[in-house]
PDB file of N, CA and C in Angstrom:
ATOM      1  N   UNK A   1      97.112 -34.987 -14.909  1.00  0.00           N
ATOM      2  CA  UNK A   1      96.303 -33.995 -15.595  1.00  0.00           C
ATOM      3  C   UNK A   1      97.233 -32.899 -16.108  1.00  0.00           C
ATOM      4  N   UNK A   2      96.873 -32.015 -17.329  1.00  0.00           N
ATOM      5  CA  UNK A   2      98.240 -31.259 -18.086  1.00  0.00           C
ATOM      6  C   UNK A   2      97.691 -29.976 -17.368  1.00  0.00           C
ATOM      7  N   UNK A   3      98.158 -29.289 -17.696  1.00  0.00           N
ATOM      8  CA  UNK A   3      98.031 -27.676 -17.481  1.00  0.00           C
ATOM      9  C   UNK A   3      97.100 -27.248 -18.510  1.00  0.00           C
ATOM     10  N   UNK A   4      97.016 -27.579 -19.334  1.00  0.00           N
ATOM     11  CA  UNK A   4      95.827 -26.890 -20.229  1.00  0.00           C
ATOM     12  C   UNK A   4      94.757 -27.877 -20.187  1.00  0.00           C
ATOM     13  N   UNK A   5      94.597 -28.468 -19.738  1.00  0.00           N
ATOM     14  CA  UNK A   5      93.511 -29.504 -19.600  1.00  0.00           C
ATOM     15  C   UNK A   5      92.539 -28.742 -18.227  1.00  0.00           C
ATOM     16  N   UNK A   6      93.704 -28.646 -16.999  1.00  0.00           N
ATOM     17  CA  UNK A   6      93.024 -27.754 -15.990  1.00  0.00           C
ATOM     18  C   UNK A   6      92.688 -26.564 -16.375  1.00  0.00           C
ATOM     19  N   UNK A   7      93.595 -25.567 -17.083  1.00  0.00           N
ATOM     20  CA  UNK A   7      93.020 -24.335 -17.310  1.00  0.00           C
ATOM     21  C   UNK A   7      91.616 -24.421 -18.266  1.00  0.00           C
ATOM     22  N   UNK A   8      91.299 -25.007 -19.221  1.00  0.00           N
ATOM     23  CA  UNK A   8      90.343 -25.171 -19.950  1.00  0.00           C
ATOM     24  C   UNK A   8      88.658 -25.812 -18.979  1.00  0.00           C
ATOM     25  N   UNK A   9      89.509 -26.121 -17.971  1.00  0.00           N
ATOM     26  CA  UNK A   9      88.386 -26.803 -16.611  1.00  0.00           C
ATOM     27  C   UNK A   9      87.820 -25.891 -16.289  1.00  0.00           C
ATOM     28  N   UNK A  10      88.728 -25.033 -15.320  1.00  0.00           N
ATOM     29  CA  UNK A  10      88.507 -23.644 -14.720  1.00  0.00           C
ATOM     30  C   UNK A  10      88.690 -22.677 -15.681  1.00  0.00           C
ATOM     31  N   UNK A  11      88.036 -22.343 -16.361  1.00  0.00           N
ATOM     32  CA  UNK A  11      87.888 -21.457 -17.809  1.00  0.00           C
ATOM     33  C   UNK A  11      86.392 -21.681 -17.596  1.00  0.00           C
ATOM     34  N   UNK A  12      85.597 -23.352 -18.121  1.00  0.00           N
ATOM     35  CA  UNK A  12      84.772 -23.224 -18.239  1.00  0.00           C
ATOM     36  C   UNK A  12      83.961 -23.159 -16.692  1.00  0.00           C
ATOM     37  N   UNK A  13      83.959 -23.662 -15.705  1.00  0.00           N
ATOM     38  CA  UNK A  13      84.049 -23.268 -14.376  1.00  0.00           C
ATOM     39  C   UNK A  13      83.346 -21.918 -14.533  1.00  0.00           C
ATOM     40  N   UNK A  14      84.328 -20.825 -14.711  1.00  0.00           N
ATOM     41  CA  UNK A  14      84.233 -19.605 -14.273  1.00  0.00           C
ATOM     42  C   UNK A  14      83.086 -18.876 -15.329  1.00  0.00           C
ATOM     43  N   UNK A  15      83.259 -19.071 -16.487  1.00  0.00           N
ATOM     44  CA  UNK A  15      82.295 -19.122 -17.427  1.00  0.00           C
ATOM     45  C   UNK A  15      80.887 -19.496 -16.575  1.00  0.00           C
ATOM     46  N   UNK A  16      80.533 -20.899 -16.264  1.00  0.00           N
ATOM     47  CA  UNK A  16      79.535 -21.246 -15.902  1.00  0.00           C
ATOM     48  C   UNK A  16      78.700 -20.257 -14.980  1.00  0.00           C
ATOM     49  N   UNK A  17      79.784 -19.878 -13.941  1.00  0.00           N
ATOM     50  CA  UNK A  17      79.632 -18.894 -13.216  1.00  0.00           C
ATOM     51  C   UNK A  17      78.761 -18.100 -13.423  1.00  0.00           C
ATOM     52  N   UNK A  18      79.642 -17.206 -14.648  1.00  0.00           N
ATOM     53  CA  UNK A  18      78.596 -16.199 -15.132  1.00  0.00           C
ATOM     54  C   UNK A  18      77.809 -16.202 -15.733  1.00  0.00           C
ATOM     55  N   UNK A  19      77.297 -17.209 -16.441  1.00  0.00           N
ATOM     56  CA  UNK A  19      75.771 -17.816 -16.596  1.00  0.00           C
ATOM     57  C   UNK A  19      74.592 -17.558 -15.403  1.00  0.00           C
ATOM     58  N   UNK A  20      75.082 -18.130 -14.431  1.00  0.00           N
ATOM     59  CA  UNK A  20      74.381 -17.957 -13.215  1.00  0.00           C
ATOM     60  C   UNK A  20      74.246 -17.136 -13.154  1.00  0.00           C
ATOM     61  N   UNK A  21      75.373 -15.654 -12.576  1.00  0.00           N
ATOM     62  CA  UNK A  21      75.448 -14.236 -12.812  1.00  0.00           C
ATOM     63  C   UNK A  21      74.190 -13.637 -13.309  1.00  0.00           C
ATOM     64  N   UNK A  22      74.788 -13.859 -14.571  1.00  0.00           N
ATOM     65  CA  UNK A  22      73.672 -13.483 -15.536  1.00  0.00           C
ATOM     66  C   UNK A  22      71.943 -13.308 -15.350  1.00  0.00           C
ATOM     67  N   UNK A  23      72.216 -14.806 -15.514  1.00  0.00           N
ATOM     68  CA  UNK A  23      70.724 -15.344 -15.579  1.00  0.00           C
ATOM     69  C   UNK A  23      70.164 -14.531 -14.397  1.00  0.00           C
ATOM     70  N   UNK A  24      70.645 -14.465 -13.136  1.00  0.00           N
ATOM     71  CA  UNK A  24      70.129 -14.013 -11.550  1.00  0.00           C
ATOM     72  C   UNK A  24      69.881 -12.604 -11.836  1.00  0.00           C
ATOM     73  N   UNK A  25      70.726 -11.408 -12.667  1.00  0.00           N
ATOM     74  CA  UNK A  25      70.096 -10.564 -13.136  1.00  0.00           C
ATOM     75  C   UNK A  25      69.149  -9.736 -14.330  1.00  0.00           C
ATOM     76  N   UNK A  26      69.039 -11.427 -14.444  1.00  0.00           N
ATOM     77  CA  UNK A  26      67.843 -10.808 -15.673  1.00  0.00           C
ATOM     78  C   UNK A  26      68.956 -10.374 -17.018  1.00  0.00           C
ATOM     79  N   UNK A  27      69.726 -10.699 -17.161  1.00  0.00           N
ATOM     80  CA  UNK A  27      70.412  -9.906 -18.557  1.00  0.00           C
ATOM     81  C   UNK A  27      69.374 -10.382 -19.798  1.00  0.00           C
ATOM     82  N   UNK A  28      69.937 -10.271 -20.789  1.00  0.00           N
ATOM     83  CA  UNK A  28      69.405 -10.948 -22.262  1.00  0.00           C
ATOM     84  C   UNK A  28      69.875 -11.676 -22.765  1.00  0.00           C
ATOM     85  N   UNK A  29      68.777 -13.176 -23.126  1.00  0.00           N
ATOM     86  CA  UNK A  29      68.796 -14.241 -23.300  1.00  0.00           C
ATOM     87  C   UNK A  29      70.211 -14.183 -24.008  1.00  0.00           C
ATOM     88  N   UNK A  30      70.451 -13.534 -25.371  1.00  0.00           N
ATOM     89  CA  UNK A  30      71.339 -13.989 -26.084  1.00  0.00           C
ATOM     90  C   UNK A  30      72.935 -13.644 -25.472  1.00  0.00           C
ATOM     91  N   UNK A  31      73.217 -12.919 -24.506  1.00  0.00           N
ATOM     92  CA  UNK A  31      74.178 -12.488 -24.078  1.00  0.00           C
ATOM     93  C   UNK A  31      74.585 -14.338 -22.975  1.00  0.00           C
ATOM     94  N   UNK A  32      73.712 -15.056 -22.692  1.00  0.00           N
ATOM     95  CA  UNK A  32      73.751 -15.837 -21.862  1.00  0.00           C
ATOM     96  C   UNK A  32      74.196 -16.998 -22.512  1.00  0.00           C
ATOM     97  N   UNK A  33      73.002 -17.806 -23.867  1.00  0.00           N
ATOM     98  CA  UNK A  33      73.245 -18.265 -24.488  1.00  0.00           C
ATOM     99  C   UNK A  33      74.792 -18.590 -25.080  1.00  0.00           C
ATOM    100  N   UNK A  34      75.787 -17.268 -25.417  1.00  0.00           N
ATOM    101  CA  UNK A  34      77.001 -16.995 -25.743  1.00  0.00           C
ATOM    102  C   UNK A  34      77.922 -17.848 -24.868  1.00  0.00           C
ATOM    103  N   UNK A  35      77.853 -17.259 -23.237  1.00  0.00           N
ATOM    104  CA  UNK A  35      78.090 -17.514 -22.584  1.00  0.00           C
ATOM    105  C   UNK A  35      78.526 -18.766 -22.348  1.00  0.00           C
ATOM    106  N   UNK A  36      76.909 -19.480 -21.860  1.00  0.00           N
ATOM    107  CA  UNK A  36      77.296 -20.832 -22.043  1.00  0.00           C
ATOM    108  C   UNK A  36      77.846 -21.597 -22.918  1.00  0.00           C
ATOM    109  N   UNK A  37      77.826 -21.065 -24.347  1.00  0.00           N
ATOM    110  CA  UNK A  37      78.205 -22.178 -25.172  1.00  0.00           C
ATOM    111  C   UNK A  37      79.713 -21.840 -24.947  1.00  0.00           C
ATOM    112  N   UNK A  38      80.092 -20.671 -25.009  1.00  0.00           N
ATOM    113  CA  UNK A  38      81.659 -20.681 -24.270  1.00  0.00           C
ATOM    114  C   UNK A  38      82.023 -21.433 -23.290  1.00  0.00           C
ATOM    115  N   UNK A  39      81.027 -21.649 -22.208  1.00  0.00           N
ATOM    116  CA  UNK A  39      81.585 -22.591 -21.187  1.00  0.00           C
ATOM    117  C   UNK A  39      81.253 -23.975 -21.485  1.00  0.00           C
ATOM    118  N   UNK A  40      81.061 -24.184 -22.127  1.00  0.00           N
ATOM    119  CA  UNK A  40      80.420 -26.216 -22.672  1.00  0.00           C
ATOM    120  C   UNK A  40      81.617 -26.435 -23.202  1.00  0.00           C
ATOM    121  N   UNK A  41      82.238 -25.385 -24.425  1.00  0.00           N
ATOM    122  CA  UNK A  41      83.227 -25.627 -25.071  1.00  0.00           C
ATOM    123  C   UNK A  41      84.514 -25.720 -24.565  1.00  0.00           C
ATOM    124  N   UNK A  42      84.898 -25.263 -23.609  1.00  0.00           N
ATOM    125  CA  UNK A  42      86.129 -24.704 -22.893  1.00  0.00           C
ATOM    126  C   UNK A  42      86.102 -25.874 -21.884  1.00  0.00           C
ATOM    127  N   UNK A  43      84.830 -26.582 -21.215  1.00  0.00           N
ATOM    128  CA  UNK A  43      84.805 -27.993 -20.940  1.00  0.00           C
ATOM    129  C   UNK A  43      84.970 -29.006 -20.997  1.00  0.00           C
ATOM    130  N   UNK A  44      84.363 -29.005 -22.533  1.00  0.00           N
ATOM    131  CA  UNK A  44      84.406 -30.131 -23.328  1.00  0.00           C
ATOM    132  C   UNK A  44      86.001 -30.504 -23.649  1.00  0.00           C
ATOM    133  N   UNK A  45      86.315 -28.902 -24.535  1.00  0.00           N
ATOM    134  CA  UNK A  45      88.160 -29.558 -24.821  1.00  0.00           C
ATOM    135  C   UNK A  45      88.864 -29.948 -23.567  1.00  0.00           C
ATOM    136  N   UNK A  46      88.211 -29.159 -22.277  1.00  0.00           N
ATOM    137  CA  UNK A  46      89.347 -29.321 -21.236  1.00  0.00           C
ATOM    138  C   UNK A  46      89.400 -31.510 -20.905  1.00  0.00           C
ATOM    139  N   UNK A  47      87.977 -31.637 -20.802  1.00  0.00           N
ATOM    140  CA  UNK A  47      87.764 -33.140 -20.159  1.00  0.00           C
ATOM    141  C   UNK A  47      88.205 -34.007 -21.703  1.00  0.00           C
ATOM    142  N   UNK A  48      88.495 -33.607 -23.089  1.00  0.00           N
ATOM    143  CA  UNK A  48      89.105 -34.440 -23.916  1.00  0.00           C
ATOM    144  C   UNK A  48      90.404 -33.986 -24.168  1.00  0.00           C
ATOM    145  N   UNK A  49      90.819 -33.611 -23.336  1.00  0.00           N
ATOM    146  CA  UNK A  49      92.708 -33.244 -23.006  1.00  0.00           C
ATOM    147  C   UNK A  49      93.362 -34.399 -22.073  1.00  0.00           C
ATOM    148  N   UNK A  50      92.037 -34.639 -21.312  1.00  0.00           N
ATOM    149  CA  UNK A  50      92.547 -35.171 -19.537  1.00  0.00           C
ATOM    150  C   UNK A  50      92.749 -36.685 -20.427  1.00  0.00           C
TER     151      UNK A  50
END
């Protein structure tokens, strides 16, 4: 596995995170939305690196 393949893992990981975060305090929808699609993306490239 490369190094940017993992960092792009745990990128979206931590991202996901704060989705949860989020969501648990009630923020606004669109601040979340963002969020996640940051973490799908940062996923996605990481698992088509590996």
């Amino acid at each position: 596995m490369s190094t940017a393949a993992t960092l792009l893992i745990l990128l979206g990981l931590f991202l996901l995170g704060g989705v949860y975060s989020f969501w648990k305090q009630k923020m606004p929808k669109s601040v979340i939305v963002v969020l996640a699609a940051g973490a799908v993306m940062s996923l996605a490239a990481g698992l088509l690196r590996l």
